[in-house]
Protein backbone atom coordinates (compact mmCIF):
# COMPACT_ATOMS: atom_id res chain seq x y z
CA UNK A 1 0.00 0.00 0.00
CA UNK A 2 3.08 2.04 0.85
CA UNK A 3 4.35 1.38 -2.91
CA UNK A 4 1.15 2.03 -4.42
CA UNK A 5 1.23 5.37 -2.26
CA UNK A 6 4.13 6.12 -3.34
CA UNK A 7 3.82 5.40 -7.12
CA UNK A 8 0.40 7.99 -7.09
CA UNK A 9 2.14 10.72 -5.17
CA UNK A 10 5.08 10.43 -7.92
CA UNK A 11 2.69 9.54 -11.13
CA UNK A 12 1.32 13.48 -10.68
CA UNK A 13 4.46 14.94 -10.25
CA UNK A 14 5.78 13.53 -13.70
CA UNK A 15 2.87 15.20 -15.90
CA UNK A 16 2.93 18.27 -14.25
CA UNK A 17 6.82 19.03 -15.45
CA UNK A 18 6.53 17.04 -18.80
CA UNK A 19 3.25 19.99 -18.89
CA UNK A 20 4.93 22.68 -17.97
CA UNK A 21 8.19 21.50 -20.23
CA UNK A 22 5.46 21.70 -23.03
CA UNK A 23 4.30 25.23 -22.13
CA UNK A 24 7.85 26.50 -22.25
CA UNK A 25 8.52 24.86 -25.33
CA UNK A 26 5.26 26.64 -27.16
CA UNK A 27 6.02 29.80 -25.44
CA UNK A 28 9.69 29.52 -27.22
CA UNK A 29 8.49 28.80 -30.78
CA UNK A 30 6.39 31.62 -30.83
CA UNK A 31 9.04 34.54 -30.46
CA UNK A 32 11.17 32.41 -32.74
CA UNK A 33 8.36 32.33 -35.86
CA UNK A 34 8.27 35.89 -35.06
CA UNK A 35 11.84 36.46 -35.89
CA UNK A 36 12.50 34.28 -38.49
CA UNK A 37 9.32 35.85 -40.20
CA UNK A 38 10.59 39.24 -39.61
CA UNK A 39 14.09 37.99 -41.03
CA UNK A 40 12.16 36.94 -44.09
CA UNK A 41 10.61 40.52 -44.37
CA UNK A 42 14.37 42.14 -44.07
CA UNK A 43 15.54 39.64 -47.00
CA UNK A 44 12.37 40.71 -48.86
CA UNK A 45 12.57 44.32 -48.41
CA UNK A 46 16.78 44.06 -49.39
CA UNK A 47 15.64 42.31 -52.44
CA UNK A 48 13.40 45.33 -53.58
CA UNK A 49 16.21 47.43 -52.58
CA UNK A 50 18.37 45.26 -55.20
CA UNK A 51 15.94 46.08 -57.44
CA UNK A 52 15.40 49.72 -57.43
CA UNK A 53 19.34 50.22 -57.10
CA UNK A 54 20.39 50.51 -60.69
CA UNK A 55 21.99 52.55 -63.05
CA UNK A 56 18.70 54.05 -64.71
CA UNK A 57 18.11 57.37 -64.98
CA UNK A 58 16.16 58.89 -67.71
CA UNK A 59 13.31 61.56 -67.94
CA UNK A 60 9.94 59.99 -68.69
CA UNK A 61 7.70 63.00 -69.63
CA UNK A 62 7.22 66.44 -68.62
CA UNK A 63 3.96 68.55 -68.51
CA UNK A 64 3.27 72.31 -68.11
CA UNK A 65 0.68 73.55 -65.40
CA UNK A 66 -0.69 77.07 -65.89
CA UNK A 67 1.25 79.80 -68.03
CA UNK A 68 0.45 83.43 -67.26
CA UNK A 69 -0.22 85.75 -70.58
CA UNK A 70 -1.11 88.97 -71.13
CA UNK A 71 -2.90 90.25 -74.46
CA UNK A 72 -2.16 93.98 -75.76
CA UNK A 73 -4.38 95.98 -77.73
CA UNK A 74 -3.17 98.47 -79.98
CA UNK A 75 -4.44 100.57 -82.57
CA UNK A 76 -3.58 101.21 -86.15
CA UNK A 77 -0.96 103.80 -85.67
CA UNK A 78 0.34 101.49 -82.64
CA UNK A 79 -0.79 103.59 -79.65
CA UNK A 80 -1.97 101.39 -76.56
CA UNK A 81 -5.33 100.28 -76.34
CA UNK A 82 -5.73 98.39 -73.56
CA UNK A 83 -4.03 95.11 -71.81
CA UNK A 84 -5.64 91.79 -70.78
CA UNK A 85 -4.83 89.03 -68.26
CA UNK A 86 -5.42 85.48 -70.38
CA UNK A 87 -3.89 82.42 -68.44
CA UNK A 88 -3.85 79.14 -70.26
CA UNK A 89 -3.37 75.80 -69.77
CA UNK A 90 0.27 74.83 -70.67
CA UNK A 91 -0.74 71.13 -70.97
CA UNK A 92 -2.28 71.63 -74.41
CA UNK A 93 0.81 72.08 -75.47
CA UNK A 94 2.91 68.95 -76.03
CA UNK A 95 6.26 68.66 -74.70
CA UNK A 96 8.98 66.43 -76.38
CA UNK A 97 12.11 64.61 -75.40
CA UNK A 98 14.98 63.50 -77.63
CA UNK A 99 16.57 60.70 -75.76
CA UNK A 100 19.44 61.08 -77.96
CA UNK A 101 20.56 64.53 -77.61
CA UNK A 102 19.04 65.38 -74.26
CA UNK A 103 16.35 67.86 -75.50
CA UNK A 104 13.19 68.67 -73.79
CA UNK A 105 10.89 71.14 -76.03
CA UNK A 106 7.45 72.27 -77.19
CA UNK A 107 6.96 71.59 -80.77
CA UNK A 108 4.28 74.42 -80.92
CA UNK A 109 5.61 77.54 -79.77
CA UNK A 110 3.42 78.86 -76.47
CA UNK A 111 1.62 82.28 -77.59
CA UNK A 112 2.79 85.36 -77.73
CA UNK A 113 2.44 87.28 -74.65
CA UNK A 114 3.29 83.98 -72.50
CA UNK A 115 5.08 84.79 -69.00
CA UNK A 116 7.01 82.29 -68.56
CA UNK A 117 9.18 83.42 -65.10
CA UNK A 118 7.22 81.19 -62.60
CA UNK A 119 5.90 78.33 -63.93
CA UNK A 120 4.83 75.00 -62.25
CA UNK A 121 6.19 72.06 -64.14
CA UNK A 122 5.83 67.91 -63.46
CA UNK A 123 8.25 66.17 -64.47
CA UNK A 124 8.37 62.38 -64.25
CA UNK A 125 11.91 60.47 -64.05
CA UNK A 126 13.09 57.03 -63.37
CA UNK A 127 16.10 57.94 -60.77
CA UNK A 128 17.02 59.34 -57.29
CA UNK A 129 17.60 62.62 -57.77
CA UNK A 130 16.42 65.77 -60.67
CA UNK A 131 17.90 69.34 -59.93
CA UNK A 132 18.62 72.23 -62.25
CA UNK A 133 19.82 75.20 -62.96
CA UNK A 134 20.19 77.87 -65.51
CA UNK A 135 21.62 76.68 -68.50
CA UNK A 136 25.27 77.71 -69.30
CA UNK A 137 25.98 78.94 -65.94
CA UNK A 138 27.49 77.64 -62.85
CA UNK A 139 25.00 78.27 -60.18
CA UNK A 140 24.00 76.10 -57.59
CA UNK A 141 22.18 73.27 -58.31
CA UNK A 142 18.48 73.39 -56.73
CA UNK A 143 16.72 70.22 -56.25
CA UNK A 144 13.36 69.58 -57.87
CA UNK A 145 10.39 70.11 -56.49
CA UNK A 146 7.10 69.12 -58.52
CA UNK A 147 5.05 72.17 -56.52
CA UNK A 148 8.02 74.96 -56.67
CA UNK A 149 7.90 76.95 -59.97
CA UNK A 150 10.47 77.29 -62.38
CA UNK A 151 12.10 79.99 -64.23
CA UNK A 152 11.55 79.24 -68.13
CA UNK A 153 12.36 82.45 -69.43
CA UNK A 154 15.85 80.50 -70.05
CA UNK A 155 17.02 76.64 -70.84
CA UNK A 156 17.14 74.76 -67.70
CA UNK A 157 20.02 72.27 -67.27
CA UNK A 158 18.68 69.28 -65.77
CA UNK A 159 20.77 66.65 -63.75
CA UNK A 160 19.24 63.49 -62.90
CA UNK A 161 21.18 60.90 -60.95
CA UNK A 162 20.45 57.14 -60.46
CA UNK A 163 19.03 54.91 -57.32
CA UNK A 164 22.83 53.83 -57.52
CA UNK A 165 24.66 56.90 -58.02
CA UNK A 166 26.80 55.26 -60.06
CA UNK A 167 25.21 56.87 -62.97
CA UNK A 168 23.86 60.17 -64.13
CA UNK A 169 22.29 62.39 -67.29
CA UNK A 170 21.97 65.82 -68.17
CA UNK A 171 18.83 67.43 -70.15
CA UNK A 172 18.59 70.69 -71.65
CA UNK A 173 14.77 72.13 -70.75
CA UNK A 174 13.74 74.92 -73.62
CA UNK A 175 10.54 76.39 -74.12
CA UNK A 176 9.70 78.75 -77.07
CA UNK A 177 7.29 81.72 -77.18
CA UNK A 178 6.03 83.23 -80.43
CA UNK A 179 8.01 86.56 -80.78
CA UNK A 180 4.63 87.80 -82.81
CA UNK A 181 1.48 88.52 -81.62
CA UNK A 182 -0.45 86.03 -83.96
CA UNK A 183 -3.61 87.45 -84.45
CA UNK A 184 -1.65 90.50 -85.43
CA UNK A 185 -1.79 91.52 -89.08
CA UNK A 186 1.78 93.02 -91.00
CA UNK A 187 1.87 94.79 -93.84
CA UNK A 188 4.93 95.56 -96.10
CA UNK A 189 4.77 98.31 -98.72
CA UNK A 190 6.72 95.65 -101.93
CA UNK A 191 6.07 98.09 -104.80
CA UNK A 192 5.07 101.64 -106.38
CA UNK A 193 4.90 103.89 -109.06
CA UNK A 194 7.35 105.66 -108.13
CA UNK A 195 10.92 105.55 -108.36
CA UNK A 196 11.79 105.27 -105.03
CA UNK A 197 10.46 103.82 -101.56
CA UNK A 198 10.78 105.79 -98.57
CA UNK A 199 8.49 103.49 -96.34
CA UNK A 200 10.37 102.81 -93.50
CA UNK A 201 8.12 99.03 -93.38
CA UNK A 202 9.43 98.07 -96.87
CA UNK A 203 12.26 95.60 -97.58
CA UNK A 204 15.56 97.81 -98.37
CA UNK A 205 15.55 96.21 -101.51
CA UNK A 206 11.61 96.49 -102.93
CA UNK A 207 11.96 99.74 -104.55
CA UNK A 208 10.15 98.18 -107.70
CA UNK A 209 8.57 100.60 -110.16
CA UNK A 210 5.92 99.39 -111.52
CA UNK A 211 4.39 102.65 -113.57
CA UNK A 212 1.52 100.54 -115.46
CA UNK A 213 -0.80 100.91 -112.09
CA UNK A 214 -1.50 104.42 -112.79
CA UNK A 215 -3.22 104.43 -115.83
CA UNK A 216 -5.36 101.29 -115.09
CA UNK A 217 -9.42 101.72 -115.00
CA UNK A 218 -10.17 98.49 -113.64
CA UNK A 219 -8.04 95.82 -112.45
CA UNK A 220 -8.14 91.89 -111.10
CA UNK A 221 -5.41 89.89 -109.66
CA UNK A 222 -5.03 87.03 -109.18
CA UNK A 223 -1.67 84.34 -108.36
CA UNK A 224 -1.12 81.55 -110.83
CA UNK A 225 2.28 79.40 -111.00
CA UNK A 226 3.78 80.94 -108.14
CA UNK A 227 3.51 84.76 -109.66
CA UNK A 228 0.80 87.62 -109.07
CA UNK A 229 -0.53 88.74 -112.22
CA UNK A 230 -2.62 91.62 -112.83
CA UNK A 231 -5.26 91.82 -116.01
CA UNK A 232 -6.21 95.48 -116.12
CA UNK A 233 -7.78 97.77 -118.45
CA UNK A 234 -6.83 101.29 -119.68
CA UNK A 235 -7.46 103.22 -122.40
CA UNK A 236 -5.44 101.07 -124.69
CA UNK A 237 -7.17 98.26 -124.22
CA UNK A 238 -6.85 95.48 -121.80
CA UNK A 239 -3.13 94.67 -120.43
CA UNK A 240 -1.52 91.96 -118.29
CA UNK A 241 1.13 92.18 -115.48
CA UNK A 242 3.31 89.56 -114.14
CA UNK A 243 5.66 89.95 -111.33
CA UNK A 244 8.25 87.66 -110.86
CA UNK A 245 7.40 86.03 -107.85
CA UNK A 246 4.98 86.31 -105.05
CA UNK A 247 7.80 87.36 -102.64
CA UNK A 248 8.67 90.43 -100.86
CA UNK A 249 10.99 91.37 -103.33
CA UNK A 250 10.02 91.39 -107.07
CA UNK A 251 10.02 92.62 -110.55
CA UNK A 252 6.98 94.06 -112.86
CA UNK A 253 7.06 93.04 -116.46
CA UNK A 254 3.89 93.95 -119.30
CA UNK A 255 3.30 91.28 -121.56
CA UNK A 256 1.02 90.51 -124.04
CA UNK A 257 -2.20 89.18 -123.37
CA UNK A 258 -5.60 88.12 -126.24
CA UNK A 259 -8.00 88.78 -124.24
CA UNK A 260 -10.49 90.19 -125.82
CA UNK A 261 -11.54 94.18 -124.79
CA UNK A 262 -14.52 93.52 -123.83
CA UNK A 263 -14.10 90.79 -121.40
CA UNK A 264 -14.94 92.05 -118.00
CA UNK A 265 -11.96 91.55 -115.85
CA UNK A 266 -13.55 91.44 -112.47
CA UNK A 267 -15.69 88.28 -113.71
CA UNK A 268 -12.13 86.27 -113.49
CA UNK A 269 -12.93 82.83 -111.21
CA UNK A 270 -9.99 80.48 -111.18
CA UNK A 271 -10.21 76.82 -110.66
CA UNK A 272 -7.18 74.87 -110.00
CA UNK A 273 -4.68 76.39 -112.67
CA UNK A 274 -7.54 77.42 -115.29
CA UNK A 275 -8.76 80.39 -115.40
CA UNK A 276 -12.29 81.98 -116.83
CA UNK A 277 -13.73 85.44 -117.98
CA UNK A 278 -16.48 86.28 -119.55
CA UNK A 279 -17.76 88.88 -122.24
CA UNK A 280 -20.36 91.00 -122.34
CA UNK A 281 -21.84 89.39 -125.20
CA UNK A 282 -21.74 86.20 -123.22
CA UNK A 283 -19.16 84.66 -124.16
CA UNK A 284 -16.74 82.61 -121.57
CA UNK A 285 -12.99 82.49 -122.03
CA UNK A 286 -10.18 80.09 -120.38
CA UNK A 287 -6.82 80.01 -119.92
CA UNK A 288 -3.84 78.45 -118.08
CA UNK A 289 -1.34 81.07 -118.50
CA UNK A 290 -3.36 84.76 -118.84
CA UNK A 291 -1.69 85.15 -121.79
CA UNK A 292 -3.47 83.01 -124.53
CA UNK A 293 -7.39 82.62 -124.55
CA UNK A 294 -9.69 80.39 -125.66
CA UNK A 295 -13.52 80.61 -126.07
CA UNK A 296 -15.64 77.99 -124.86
CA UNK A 297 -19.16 78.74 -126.15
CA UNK A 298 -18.14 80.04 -129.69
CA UNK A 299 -21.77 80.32 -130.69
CA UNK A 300 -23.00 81.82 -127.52
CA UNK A 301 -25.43 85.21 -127.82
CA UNK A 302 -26.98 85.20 -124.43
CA UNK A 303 -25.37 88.01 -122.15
CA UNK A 304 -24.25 86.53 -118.96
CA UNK A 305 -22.32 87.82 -116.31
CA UNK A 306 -19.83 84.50 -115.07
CA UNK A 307 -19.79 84.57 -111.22
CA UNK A 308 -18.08 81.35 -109.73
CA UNK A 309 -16.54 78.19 -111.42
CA UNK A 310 -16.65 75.39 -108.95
CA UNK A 311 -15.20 71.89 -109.57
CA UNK A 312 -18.64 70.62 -111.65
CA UNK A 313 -20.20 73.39 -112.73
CA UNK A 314 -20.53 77.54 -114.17
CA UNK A 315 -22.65 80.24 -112.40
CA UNK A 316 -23.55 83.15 -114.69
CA UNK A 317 -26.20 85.88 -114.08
CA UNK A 318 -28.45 86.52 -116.84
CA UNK A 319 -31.28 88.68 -117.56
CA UNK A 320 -32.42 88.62 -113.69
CA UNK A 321 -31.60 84.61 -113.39
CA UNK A 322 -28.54 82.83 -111.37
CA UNK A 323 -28.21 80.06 -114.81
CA UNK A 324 -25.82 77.10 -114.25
CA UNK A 325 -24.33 75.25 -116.55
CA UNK A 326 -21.20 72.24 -116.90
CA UNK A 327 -20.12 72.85 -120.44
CA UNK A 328 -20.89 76.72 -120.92
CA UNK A 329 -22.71 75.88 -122.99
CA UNK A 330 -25.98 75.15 -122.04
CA UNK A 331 -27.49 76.28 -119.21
CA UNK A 332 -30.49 75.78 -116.82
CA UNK A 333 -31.78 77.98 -114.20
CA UNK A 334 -30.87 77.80 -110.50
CA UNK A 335 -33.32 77.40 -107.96
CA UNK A 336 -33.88 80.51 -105.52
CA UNK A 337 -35.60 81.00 -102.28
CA UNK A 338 -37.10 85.01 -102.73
CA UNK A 339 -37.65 87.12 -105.52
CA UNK A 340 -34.72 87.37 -108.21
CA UNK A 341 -35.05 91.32 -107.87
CA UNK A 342 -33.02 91.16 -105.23
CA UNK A 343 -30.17 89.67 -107.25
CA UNK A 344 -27.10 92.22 -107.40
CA UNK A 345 -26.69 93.86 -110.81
CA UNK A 346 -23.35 95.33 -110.54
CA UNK A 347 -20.07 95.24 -108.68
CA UNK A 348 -20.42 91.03 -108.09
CA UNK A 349 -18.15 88.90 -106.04
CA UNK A 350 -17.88 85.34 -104.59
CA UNK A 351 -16.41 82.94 -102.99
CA UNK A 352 -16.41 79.44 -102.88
CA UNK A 353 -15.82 77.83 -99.60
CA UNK A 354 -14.91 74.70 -97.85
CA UNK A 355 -16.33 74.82 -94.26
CA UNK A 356 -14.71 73.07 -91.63
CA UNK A 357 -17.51 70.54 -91.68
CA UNK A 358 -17.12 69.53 -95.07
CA UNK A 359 -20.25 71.09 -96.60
CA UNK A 360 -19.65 73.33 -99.88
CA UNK A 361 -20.78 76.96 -100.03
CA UNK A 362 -20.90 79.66 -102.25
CA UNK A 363 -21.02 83.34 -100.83
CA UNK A 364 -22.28 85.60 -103.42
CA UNK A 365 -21.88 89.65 -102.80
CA UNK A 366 -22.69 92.58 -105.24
CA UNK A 367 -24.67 95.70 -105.70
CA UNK A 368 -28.19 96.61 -106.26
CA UNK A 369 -29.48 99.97 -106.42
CA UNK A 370 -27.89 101.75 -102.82
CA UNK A 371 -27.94 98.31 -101.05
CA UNK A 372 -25.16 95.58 -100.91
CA UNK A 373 -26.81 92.41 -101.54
CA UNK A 374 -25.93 88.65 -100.20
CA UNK A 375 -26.95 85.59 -101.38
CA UNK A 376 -25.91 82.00 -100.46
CA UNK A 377 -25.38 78.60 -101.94
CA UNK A 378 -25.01 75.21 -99.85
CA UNK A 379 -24.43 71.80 -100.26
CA UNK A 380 -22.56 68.66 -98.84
CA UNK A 381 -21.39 65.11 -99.89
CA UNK A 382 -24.90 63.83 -99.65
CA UNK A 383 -26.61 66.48 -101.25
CA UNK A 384 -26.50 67.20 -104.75
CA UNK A 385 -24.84 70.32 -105.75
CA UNK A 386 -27.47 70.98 -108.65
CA UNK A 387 -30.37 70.51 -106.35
CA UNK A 388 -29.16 73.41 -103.17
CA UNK A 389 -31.04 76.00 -103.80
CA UNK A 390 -29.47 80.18 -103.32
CA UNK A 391 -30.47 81.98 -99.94
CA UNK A 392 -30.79 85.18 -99.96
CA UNK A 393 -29.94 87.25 -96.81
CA UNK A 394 -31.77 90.29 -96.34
CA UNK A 395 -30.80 93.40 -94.84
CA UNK A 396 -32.90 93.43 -91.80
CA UNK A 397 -33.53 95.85 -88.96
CA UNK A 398 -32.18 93.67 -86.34
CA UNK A 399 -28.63 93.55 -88.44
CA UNK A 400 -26.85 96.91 -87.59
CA UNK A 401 -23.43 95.46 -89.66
CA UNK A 402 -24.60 94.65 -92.45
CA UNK A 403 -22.44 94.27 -95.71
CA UNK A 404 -20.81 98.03 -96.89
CA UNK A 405 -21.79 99.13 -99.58
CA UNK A 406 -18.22 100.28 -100.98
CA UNK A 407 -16.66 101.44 -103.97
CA UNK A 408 -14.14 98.99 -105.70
CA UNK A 409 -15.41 96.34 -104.06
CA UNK A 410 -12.75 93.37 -102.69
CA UNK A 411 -14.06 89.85 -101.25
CA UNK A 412 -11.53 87.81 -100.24
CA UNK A 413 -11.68 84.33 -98.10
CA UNK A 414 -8.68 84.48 -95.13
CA UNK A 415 -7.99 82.90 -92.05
CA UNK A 416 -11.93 80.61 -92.44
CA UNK A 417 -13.38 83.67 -92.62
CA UNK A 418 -15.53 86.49 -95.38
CA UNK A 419 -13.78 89.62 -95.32
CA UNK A 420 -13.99 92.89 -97.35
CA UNK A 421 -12.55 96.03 -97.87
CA UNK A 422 -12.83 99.02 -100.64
CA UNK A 423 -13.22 102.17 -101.93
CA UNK A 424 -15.27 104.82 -99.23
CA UNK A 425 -18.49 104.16 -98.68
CA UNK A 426 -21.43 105.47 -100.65
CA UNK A 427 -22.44 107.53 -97.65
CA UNK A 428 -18.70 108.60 -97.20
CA UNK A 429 -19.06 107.65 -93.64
CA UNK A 430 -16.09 105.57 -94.32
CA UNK A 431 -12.95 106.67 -95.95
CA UNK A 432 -11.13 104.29 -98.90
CA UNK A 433 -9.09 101.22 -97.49
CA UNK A 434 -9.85 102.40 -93.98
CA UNK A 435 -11.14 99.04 -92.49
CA UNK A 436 -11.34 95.37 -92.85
CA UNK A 437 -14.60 94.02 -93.08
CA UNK A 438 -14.97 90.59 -91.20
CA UNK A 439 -18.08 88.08 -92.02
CA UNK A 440 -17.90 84.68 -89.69
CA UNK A 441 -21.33 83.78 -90.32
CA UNK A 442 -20.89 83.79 -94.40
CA UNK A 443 -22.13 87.03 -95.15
CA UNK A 444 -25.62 87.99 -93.01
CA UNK A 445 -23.17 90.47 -90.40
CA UNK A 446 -20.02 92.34 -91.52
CA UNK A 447 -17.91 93.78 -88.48
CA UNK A 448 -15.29 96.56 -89.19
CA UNK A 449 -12.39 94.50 -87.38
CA UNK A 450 -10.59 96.31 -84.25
CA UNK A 451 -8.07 93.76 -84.14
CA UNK A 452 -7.36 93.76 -87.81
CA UNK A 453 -5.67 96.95 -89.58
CA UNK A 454 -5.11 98.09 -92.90
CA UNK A 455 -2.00 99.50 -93.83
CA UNK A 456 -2.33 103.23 -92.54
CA UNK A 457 -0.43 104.91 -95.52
CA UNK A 458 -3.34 103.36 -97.64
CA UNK A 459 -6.22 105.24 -95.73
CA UNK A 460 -7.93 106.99 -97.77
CA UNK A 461 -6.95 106.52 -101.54
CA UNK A 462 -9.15 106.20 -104.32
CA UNK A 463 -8.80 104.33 -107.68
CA UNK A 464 -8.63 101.39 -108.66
CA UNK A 465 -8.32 98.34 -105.73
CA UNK A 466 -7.48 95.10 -106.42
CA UNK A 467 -6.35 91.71 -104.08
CA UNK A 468 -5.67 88.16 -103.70
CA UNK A 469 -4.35 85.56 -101.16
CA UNK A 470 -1.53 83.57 -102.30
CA UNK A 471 0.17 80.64 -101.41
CA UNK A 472 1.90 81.76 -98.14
CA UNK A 473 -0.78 83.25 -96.44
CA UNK A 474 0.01 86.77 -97.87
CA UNK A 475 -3.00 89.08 -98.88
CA UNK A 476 -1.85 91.18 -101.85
CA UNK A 477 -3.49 94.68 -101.98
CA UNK A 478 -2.85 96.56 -105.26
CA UNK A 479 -3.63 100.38 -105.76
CA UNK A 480 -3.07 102.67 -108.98
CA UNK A 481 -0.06 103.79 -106.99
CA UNK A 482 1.12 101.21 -104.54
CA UNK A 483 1.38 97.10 -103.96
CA UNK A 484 1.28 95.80 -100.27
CA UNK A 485 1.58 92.43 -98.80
CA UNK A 486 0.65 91.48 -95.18
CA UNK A 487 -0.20 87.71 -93.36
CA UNK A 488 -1.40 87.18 -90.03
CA UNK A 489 1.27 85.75 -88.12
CA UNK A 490 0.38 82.79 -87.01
CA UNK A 491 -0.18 81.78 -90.67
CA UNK A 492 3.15 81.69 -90.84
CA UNK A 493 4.18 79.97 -88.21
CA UNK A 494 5.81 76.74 -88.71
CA UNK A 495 3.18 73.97 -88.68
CA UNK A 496 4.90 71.50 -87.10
């Protein structure tokens, strides 16, 4: 019983340490998972640091935030109008990076008037470090900071250093402004009757002489391989000038020309490279050079007046009709929408237009009795050109700009828009070649432009005005004493 006793007493006493053993043994293994778990992390997190330390460094994009500009007003002799604050977003304006040469630039030059002293730029990198500092100096280098503004008004040298700093690159940062305001309109004085030039605008070497002006009557140019051309009448009969180029600087020559006397030059339409006039006796006359003519409807004895050539088809006015016709030959009447006594009778002018959304117009502009009279002509892909019938716009109360009623009429297309210019106006409120006429809405208003100028030395001289567009963007006014040239600027710019 003793044993037995015994044997109980010491049966407990084993368990309880084996137990406790146990308990200490579970109590150990848990701050050991914990560190060889955290041991894992620190290989882990060295691995991603193995990673992320390399050699690259290279500038991924960069973006402009909001650019400051200010837009001047001035008048046509130059004098201060007024001044307006016109922020942009600089993000509309795509920045590119040559890899190669380490070049960071807009493509599209940032408007004139930009300020670009403190401006906020992001620029994403693959490396440690980006700092900068004025180009071609030795200033500090200041550390890059996506909120902190930067000085652009010079190239930035950019330094960008890898994760390893074992490698590094340098960038050159230059943004461009437009030196020209680009809604701004220049004029150069090319050419004159006179011997010499004295405009202090004109090229030093455009003292051209081109004497033949001065007698002319009635003139009509036009551009046509690369040269502005002049057919003209005077009391001699009808004459042609060619200049030798549609530059600044150019030469005047007379040569001969068969077009008949009584063509009427202001009828000239041009399609392409051809050209067509017609006679009072209703004939229509084409050429490809202005110097040689041939007659279309030989056996023609309707009197027309020819007022556009499009691609398909002639428009003539006849006898109180709009007539249309693809040979010249015959011809059937155009549909209108009012009465055709509202169709102009003298001084006529058109256009034909491609509108931005692909429809086909034709803006038709000329005289009847003291009003200036506008009539329209639309059509699209889907529409048949022969079945749009002409609009007429009427002057109405409401319309307090409508379309001067000027001597020497010019209608030009420039810039997607109508505009017109002249002789004074019949009233004489206006004075000759004092404003530009601007139409956006195809010839219902007609706003004397503020922003748009003539050239002042023209203001107010009478005669004989002529114009075209050529090419380059250049409108071409021609006097009976002088030849100017001016583009808006940002027709010029570089499209790039």
């Amino acid at each position: 019983m003793i044993f037995l006793n015994k044997l109980r007493i010491f049966a407990p006493q084993k368990s309880y340490t084996h137990a406790m053993r146990e308990k200490k043994y579970k109590s150990f293994c848990w701050p050991l998972l914990l560190i060889v778990l955290a041991m894992l992390a620190i290989s882990c997190s060295e691995d991603t640091t193995t990673v992320t330390t390399n050699d690259y460094c290279y500038i991924k994009s960069v973006t402009l935030g909001t650019v400051k500009r200010v837009i001047t007003k001035r008048d046509r002799l130059g004098n201060f109008i007024s001044s307006t604050n016109a922020p942009f977003s600089g993000n509309t304006f795509a920045i590119t990076i040559d890899q190669r040469t380490g070049t960071i630039e807009n493509r599209d030059s940032l408007p004139y008037g930009s300020q670009l002293s403190a401006v906020i730029a992001t620029i994403t990198f693959e490396g440690a470090t980006l700092a900068y500092r004025t180009k071609g100096t030795e200033d500090t280098w200041v550390g890059y900071n996506s909120i902190d503004s930067l000085d652009l008004t010079k190239p930035l040298e950019l330094l960008l250093t890898s994760y390893d700093q074992q490698s590094s690159r340098t960038y050159t940062l230059n943004i461009s402004v437009h030196k020209q305001e680009g809604d701004s309109l220049y004029w150069t004085k090319c050419d004159s009757v006179s011997d010499s030039n004295s405009d202090s605008n004109s090229d030093s070497n455009s003292n051209n002489k081109v004497a033949a002006l001065e007698g002319m009557t009635n003139m009509k140019a036009f551009v046509l391989n690369s040269k502005l051309m002049i057919l003209g009448k005077t009391s001699a009969g009808i004459i042609l000038l060619e200049r030798s180029g549609i530059e600044a600087t150019g030469t005047w020559e007379e040569v001969s020309t068969d077009l008949p006397t009584e063509a009427d030059v202001q009828t000239l339409r041009q399609q392409d490279d051809n050209l067509y006039v017609s006679t009072s006796d209703g004939k229509i006359h084409t050429s490809t050079d202005a110097k040689k003519w041939d007659t279309i409807n030989e056996n023609s004895s309707t009197p027309l007046t020819l007022i556009e050539k499009t691609e398909d088809y002639f428009y003539a006015l006849s006898e109180g009709k709009i007539l249309r016709s693809s040979d010249a030959k015959t011809w059937e009447e155009e549909q209108l929408d009012s009465d055709p006594t509202f169709l102009p009778s003298i001084n006529i002018r058109a256009l034909s237009l491609k509108q931005r959304n692909g429809n086909n117009r034709i803006v038709l502009v000329g005289q009847r009795e003291q009003d200036a009279v506008v009539w329209n002509k639309m059509w699209n892909e889907s529409e048949n050109e022969t079945r749009a019938e002409w609009i007429y716009f009427p002057n109405s109360p409401d319309n307090t700009i409508p379309c001067p009623r000027l001597q020497h009429f010019n209608l030009l297309e420039y810039d997607n828009k109508c505009i017109a210019f002249g002789g004074s106006t019949s009233d004489n409120s206006r004075k000759a070649l004092e404003a530009l006429y601007i139409s956006q809405d195809y010839g219902i208003t007609w706003r004397p432009s503020t922003e748009l100028h003539m050239p002042i030395q023209l203001e107010g001289i009478e005669g004989c005005i002529t114009s075209t567009v050529d090419k380059n963007n250049f409108i071409w006014i021609i006097t009976n004493a002088q030849v100017w040239r001016g583009r808006l600027n940002r027709l010029g710019f570089a499209q790039q």
